[in-house]
N, C-alpha and C. Protein backbone atom coordinates (compact mmCIF):
# COMPACT_ATOMS: atom_id res chain seq x y z
N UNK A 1 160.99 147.73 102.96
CA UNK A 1 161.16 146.77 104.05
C UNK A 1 159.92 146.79 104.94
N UNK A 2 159.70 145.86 105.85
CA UNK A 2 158.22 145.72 106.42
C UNK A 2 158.98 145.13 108.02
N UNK A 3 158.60 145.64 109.06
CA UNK A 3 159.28 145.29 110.21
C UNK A 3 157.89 145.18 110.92
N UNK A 4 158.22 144.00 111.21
CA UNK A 4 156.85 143.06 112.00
C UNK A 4 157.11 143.01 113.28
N UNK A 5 156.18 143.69 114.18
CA UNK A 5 155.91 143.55 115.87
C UNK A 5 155.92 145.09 116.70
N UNK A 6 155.37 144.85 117.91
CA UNK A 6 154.78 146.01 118.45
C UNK A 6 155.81 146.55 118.95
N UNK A 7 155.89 148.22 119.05
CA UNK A 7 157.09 148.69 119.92
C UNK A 7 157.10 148.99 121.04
N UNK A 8 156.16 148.05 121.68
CA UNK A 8 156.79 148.04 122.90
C UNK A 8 157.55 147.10 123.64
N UNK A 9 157.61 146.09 122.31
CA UNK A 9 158.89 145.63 122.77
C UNK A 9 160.79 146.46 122.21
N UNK A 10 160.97 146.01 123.13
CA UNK A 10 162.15 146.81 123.21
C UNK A 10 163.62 146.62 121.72
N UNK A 11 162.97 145.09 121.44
CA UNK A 11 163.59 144.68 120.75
C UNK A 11 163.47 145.42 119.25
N UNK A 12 162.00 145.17 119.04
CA UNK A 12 161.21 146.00 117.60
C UNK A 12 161.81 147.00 117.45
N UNK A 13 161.42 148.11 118.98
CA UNK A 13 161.71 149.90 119.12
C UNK A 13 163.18 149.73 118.42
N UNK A 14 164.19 149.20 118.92
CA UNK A 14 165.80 149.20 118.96
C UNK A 14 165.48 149.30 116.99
N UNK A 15 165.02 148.45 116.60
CA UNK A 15 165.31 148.50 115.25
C UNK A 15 164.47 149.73 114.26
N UNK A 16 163.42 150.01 114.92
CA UNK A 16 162.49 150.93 114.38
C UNK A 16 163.10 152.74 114.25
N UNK A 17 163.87 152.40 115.63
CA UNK A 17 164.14 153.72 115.52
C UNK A 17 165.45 153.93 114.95
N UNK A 18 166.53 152.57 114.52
CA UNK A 18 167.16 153.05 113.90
C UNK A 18 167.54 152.88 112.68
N UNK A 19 165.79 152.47 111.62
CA UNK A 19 165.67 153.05 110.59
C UNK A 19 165.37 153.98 110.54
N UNK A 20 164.51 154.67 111.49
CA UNK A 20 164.34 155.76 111.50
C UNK A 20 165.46 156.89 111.75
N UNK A 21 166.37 156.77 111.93
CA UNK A 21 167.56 157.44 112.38
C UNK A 21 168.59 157.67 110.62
N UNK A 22 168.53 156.17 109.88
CA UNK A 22 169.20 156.11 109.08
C UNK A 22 168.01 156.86 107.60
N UNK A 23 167.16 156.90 108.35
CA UNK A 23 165.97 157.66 107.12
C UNK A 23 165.81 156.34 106.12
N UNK A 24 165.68 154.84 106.67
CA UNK A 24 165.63 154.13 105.28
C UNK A 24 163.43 153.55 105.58
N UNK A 25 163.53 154.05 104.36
CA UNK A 25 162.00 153.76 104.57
C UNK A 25 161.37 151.92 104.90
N UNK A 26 160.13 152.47 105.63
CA UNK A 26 160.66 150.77 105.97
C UNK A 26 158.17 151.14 105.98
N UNK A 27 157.71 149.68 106.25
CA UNK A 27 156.35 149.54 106.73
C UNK A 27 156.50 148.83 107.65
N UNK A 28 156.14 149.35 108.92
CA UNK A 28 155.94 148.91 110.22
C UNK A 28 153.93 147.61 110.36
N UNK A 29 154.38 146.73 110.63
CA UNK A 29 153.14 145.82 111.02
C UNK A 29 153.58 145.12 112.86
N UNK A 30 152.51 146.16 113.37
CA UNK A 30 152.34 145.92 114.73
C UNK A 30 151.16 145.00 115.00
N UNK A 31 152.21 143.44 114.49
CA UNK A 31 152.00 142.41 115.20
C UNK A 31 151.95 141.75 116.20
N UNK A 32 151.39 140.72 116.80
CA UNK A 32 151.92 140.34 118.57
C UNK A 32 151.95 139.32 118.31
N UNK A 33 152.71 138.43 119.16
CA UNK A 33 153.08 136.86 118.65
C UNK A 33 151.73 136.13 119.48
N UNK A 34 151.71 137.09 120.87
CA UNK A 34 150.05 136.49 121.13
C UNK A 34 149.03 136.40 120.41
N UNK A 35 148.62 137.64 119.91
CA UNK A 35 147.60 138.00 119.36
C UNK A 35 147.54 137.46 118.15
N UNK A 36 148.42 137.65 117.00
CA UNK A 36 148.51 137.72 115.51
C UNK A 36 149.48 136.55 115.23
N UNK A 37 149.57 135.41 116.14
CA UNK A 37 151.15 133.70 115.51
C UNK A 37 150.31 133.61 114.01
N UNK A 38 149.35 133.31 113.45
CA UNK A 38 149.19 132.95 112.01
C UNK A 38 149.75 134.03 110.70
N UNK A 39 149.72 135.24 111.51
CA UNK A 39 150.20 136.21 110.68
C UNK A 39 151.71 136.46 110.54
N UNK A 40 152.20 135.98 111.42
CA UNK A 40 153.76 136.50 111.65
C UNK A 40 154.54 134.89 111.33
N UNK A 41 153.51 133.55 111.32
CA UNK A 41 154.25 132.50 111.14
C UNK A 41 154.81 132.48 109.85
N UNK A 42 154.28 132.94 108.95
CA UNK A 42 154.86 132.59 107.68
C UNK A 42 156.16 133.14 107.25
N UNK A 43 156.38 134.07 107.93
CA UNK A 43 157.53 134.93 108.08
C UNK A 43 158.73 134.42 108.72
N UNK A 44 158.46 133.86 110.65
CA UNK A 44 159.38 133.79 111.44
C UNK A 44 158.72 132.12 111.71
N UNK A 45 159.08 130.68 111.57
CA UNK A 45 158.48 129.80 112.57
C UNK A 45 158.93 129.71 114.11
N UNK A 46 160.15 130.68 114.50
CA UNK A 46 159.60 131.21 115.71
C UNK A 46 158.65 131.84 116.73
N UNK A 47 158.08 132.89 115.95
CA UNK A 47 157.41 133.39 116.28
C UNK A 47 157.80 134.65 117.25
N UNK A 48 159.00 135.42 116.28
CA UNK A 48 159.40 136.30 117.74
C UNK A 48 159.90 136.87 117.17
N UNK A 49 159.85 138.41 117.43
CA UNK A 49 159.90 139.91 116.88
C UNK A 49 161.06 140.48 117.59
N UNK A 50 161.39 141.10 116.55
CA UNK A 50 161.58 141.62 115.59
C UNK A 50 161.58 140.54 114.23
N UNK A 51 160.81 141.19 113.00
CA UNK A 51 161.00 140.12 112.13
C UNK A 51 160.91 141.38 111.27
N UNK A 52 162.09 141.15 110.66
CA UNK A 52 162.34 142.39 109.40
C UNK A 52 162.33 141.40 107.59
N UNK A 53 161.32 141.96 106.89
CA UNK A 53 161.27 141.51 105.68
C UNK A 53 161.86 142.13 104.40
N UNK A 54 163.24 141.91 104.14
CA UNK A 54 163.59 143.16 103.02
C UNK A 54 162.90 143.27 101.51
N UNK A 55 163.62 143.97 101.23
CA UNK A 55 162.42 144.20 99.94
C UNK A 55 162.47 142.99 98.88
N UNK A 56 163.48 142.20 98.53
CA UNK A 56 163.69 141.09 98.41
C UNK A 56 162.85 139.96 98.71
N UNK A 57 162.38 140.69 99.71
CA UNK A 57 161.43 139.14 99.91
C UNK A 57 162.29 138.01 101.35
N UNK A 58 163.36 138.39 101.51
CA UNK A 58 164.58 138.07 102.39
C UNK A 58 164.29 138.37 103.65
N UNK A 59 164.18 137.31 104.76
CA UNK A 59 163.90 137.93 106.06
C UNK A 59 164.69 137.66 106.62
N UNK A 60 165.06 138.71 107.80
CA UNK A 60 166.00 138.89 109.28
C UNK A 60 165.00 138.53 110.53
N UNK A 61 165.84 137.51 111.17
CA UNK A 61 164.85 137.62 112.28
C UNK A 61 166.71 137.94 113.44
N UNK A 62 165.69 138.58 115.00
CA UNK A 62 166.69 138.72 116.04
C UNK A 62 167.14 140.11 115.48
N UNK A 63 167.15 140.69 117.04
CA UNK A 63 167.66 142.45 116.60
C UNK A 63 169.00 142.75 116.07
N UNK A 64 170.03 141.88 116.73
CA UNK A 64 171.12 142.39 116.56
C UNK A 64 171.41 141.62 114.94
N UNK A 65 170.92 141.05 114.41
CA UNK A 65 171.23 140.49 113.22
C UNK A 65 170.88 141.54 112.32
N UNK A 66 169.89 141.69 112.55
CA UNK A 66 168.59 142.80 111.72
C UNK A 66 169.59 144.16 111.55
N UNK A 67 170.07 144.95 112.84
CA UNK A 67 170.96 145.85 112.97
C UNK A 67 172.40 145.59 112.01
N UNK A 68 172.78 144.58 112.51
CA UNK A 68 173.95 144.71 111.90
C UNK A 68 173.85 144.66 110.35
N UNK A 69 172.41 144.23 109.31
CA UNK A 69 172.34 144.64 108.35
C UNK A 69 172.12 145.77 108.13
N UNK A 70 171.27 146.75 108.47
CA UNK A 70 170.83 148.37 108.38
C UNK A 70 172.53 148.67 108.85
N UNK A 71 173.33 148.54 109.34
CA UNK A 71 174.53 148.93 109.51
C UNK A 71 175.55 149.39 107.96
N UNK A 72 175.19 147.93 107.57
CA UNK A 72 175.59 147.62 105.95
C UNK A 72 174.95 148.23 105.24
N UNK A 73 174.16 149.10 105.34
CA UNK A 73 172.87 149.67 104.21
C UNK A 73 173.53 151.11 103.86
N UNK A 74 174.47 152.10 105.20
CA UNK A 74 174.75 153.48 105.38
C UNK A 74 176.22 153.25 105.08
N UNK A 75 176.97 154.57 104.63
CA UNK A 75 178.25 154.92 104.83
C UNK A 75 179.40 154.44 106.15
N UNK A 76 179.97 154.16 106.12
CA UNK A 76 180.86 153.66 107.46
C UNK A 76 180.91 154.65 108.64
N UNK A 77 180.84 155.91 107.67
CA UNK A 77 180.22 157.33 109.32
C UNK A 77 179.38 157.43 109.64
N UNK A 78 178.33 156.85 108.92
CA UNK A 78 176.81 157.19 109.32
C UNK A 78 176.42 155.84 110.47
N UNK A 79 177.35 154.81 110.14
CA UNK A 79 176.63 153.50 110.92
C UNK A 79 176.83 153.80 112.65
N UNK A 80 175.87 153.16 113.16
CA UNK A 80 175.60 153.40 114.80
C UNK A 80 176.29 152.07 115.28
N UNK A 81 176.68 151.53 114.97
CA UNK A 81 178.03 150.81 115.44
C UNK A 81 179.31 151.33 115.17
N UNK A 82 180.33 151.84 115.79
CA UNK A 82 181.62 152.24 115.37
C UNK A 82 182.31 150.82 114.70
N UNK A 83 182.72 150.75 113.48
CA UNK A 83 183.94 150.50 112.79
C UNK A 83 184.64 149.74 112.96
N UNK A 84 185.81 151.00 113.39
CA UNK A 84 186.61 150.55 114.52
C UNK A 84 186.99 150.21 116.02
N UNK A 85 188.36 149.27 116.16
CA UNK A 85 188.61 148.88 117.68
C UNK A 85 189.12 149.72 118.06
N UNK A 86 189.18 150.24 119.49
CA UNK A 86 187.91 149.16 120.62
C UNK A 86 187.28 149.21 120.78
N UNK A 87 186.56 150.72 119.98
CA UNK A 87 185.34 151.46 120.33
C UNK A 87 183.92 150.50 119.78
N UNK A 88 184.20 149.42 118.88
CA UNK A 88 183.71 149.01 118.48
C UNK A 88 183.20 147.62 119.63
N UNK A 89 184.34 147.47 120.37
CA UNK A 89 183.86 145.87 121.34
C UNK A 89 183.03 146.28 122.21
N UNK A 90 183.92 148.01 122.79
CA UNK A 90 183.29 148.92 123.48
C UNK A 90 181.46 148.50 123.90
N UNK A 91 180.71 149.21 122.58
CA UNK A 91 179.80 149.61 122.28
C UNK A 91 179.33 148.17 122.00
N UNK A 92 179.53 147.32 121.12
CA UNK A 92 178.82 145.86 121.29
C UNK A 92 178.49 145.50 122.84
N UNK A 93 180.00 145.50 123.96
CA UNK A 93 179.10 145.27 125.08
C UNK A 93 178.12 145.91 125.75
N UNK A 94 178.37 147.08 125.63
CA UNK A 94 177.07 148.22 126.67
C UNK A 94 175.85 147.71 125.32
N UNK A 95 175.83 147.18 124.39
CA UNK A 95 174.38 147.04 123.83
C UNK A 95 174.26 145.32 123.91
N UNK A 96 174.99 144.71 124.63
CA UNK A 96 174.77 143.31 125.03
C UNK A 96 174.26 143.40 126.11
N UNK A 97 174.71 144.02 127.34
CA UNK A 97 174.71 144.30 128.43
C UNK A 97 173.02 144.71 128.64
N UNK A 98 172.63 145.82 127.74
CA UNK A 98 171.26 146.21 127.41
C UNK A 98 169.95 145.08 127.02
N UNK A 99 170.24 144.57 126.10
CA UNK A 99 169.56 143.37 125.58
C UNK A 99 169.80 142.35 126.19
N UNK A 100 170.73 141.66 126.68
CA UNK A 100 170.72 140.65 128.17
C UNK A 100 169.71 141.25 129.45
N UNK A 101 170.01 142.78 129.42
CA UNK A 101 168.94 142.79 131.10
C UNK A 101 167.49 142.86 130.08
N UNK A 102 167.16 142.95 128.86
CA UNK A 102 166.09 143.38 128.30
C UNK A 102 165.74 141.87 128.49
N UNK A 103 166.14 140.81 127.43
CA UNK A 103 165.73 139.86 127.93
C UNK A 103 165.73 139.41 129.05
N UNK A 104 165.75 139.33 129.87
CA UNK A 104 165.62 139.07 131.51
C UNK A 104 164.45 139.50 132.02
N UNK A 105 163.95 140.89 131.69
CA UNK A 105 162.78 141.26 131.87
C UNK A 105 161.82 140.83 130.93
N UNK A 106 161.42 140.26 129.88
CA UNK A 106 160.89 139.83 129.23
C UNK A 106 160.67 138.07 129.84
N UNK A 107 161.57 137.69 130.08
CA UNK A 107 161.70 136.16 130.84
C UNK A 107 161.06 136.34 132.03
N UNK A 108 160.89 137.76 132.88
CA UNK A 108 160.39 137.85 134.26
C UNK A 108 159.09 137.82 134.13
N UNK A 109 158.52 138.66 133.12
CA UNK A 109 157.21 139.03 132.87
C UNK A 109 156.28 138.04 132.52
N UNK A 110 157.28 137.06 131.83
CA UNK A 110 156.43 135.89 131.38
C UNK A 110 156.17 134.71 132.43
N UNK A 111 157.13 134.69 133.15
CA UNK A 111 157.22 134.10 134.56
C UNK A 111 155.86 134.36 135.55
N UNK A 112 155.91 135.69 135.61
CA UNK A 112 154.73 136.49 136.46
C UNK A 112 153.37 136.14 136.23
N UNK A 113 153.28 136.67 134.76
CA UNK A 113 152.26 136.33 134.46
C UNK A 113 151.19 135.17 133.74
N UNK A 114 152.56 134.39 132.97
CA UNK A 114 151.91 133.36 132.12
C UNK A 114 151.67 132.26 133.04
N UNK A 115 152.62 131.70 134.29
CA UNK A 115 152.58 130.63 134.96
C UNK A 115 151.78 130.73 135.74
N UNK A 116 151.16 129.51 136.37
CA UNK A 116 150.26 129.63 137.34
C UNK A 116 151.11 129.49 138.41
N UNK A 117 151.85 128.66 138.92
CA UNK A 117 152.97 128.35 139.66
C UNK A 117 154.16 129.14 139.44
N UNK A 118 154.69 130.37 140.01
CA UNK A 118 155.70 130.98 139.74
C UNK A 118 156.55 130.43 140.43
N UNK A 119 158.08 130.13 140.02
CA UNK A 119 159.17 130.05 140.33
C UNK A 119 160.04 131.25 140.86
N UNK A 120 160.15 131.14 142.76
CA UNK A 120 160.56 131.99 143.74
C UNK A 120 162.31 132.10 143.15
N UNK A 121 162.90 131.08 142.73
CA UNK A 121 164.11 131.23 142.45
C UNK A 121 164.36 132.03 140.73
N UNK A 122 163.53 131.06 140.11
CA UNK A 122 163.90 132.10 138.65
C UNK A 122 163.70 133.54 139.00
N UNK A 123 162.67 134.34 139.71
CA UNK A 123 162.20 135.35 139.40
C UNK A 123 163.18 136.01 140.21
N UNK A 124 163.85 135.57 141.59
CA UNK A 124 165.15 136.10 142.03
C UNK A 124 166.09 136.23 141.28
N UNK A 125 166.41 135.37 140.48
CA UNK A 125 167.51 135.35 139.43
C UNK A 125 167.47 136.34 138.49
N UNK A 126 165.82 136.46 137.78
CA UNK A 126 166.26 137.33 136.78
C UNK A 126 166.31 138.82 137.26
N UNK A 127 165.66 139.13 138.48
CA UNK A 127 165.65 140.39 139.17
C UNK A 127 167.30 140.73 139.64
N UNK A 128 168.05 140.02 140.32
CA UNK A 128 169.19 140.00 140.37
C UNK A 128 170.24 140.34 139.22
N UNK A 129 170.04 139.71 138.36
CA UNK A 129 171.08 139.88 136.97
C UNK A 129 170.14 140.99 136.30
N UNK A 130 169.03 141.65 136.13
CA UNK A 130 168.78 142.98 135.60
C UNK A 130 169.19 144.04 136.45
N UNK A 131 169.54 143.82 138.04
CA UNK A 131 170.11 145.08 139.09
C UNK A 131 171.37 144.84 138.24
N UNK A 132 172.48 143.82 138.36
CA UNK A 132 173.91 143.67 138.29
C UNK A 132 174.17 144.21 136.81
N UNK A 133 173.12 143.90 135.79
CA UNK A 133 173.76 144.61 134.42
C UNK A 133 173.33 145.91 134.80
N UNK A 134 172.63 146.78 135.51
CA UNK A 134 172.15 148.24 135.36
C UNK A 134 173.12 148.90 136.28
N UNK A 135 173.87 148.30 136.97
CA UNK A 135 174.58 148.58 137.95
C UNK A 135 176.41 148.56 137.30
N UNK A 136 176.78 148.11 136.28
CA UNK A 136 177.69 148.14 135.26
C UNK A 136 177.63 149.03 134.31
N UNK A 137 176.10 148.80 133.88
CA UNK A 137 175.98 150.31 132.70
C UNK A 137 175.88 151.51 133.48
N UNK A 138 175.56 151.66 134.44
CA UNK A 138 175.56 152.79 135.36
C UNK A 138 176.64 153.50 135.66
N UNK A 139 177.41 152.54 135.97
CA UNK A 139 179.44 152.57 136.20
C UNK A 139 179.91 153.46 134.94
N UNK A 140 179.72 152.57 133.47
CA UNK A 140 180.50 152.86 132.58
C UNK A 140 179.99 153.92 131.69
N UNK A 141 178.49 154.76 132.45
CA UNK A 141 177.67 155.71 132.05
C UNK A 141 177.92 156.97 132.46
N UNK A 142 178.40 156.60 133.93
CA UNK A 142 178.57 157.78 134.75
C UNK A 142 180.20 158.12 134.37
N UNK A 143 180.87 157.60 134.11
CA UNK A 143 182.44 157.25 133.71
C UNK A 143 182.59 158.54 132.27
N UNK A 144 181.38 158.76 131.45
CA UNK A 144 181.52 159.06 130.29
C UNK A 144 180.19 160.82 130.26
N UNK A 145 181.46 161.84 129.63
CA UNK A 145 180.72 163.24 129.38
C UNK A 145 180.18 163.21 128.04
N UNK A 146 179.33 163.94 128.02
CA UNK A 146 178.58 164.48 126.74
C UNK A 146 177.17 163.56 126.99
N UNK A 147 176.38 163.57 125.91
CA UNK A 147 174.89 163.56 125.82
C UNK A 147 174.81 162.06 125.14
N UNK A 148 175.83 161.66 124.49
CA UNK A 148 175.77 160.32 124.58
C UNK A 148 177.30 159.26 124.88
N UNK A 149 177.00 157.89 124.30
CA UNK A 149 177.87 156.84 125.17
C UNK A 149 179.06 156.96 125.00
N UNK A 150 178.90 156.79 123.25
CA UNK A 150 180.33 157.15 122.34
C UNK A 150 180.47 158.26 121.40
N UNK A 151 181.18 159.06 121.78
CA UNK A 151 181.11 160.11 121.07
C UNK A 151 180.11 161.13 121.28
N UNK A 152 180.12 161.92 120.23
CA UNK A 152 179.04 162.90 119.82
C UNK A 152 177.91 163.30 119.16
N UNK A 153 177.70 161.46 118.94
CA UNK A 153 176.37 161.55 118.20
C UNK A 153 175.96 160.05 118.61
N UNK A 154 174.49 159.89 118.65
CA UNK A 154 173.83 158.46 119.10
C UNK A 154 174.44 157.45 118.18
N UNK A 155 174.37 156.57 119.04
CA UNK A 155 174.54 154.86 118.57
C UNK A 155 173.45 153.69 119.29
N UNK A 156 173.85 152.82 118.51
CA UNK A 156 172.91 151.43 118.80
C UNK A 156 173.25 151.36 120.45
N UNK A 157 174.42 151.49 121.15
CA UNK A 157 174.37 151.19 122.68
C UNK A 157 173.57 152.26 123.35
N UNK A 158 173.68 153.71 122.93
CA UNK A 158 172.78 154.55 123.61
C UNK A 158 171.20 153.94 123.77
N UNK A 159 170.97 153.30 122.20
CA UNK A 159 168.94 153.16 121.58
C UNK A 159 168.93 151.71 122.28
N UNK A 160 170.04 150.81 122.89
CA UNK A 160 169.50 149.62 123.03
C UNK A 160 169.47 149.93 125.07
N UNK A 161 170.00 150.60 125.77
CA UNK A 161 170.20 150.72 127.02
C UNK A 161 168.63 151.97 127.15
N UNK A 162 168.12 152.62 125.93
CA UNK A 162 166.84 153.44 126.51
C UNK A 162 165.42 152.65 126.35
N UNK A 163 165.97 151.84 125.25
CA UNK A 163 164.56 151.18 125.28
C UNK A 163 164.55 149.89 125.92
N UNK A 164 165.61 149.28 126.81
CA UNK A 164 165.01 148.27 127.58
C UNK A 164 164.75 149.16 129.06
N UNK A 165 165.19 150.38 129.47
CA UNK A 165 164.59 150.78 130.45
C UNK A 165 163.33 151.70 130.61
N UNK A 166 163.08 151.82 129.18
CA UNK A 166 161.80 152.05 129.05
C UNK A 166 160.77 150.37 129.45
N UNK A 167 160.96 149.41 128.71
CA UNK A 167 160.37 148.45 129.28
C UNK A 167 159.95 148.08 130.51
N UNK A 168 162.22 147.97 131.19
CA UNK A 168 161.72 147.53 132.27
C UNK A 168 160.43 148.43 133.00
N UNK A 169 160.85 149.76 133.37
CA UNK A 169 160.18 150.87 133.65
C UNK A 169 158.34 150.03 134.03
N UNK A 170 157.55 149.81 132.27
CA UNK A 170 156.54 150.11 132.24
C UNK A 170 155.94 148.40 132.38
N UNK A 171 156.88 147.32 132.12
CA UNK A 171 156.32 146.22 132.75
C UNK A 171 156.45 145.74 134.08
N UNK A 172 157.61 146.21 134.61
CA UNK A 172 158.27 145.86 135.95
C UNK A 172 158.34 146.92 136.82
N UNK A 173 157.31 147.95 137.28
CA UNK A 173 156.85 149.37 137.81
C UNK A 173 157.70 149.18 139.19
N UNK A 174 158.90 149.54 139.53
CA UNK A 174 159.33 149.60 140.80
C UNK A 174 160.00 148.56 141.11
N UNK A 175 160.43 147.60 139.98
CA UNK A 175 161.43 146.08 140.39
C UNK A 175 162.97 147.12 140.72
N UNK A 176 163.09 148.05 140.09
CA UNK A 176 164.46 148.79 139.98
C UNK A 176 164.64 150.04 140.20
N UNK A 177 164.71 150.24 141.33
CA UNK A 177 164.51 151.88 141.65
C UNK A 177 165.22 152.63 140.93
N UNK A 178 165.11 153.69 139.73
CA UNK A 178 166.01 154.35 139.17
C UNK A 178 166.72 155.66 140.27
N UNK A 179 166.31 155.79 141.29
CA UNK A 179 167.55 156.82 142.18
C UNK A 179 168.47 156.00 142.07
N UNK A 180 168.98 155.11 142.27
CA UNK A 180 170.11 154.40 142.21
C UNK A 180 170.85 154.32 140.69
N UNK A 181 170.17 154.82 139.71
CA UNK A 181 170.69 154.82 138.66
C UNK A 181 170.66 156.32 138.02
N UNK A 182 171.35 156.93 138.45
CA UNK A 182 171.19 158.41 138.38
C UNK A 182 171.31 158.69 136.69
N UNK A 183 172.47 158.26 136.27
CA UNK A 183 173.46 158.19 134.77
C UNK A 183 172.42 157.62 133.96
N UNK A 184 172.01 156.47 134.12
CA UNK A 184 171.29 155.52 133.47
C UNK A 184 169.72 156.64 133.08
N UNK A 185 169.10 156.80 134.10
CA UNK A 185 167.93 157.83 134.48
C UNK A 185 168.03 158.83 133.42
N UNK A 186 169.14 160.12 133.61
CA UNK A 186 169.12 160.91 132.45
C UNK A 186 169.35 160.65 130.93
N UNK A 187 170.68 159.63 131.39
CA UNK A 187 170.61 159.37 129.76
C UNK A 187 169.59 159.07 128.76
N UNK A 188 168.63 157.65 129.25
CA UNK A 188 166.80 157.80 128.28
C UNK A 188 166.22 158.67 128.79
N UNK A 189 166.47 159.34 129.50
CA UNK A 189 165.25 160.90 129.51
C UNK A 189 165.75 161.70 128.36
N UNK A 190 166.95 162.18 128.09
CA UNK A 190 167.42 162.39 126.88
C UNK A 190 166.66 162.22 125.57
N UNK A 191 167.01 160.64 125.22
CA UNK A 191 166.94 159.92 124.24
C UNK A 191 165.49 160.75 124.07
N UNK A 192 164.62 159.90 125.46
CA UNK A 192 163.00 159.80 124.59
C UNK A 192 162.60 160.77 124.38
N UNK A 193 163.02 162.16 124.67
CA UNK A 193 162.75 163.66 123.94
C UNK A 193 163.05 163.67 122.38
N UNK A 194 164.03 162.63 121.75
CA UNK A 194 164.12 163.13 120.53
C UNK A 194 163.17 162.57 119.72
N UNK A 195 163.25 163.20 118.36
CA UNK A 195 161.97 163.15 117.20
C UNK A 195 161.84 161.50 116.71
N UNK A 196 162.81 161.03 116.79
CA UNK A 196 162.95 159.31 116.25
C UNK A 196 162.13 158.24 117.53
N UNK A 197 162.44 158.48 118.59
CA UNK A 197 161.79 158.04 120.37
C UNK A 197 160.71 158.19 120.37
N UNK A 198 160.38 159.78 120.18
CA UNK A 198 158.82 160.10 119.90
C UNK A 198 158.31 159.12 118.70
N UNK A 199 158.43 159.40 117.64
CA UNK A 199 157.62 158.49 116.54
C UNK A 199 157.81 157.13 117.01
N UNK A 200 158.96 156.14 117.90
CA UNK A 200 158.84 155.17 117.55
C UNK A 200 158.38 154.76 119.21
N UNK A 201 157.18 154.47 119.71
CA UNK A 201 156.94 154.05 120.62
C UNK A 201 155.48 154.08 120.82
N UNK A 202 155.16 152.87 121.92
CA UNK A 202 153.51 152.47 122.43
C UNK A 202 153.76 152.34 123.78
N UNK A 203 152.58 152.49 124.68
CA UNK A 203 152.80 152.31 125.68
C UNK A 203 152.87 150.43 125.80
N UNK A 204 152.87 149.69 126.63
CA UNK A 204 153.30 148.44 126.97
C UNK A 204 151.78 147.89 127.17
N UNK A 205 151.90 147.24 126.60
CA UNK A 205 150.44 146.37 126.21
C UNK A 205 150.83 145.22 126.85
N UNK A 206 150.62 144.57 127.73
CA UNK A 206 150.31 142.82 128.53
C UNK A 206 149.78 142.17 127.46
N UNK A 207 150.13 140.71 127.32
CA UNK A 207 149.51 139.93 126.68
C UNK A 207 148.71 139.42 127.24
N UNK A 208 147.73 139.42 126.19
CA UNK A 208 146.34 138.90 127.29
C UNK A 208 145.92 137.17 127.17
């Protein structure tokens, strides 16, 4: 498999690390839709990463699509989505919840920087709805013991709630004070200590 785009987007990381988690060998091409659209068009005519190519020749585009195939790839114990209900709606929302404030910050950034004319109301908006989802996962973070969300071993809601606050973190330096997110705070301090976090990450590159 060949998974096209840089990890620092949050979207890529989410999938990178959990091939890396499931041990399925994959070739990473750290593409940018800025930098590299002729290279990645033939693949996605979107133009937007995550773009997973299976060995087939068969492409996934969008994370949670991409995921929910690598889901299908492992044993029903091994998959980082639970199974079963409720634990299963459970965990879809805290990794909706994640990827909604992820995109939001991705919509802010582009706001900031691509427009010449920024919009005072969008950029309230999306700053607003990335406090109100971090402020829910925070709730239903602090609500829950052990080292991760569900259960006793990582899942896709743990890898999708560390790597958009790794983002926000390194594109949006101080939009979100993490004292206020105490739960949220330790939990990816956690994460990015482990061996899969480590291998799968860049620092945040601006498009230029």
């Amino acid at each position: 498999m060949i998974l096209i785009g840089q990890y620092d987007s949050p979207f890529v990381r989410r999938v990178g690390i959990a091939l890396t988690l499931y041990g399925l060998p994959f070739e990473h091409r750290p593409w940018s839709v800025f930098g590299d659209p002729e290279k990645i068009r033939p693949y996605n005519p979107l133009l937007r990463v995550p773009t997973l190519v299976l060995d087939g020749g068969e492409v996934l585009i969008e994370s949670h699509s991409i995921i929910d195939h690598l889901d299908s790839l492992v044993p029903a114990e091994r998959a980082l989505f639970p199974r079963g209900e409720p634990a299963r709606r459970q965990a879809l929302k805290v990794a909706a919840l994640a990827t909604g404030a992820a995109e939001k910050a991705v919509s802010l950034f582009y706001e900031l920087r691509l427009h010449r004319e920024v919009s005072d109301v969008w950029v309230s908006r999306c700053g607003a709805q990335i406090a109100e989802a971090l402020a829910v996962l925070e709730a239903d973070r602090a609500g829950r013991a052990g080292d991760h969300w569900f259960g006793d071993r990582i899942g896709h809601a743990d890898i999708a709630v560390a790597t958009m606050l790794r983002f926000l973190a390194e594109a949006h330096p101080g939009l979100v004070p993490m004292a206020g997110f105490p739960a949220l705070a330790a939990h990816a301090a956690r994460l990015e200590l482990l061996p899969a976090f480590q291998a799968i990450q860049q620092p945040f590159i601006p498009p230029a």
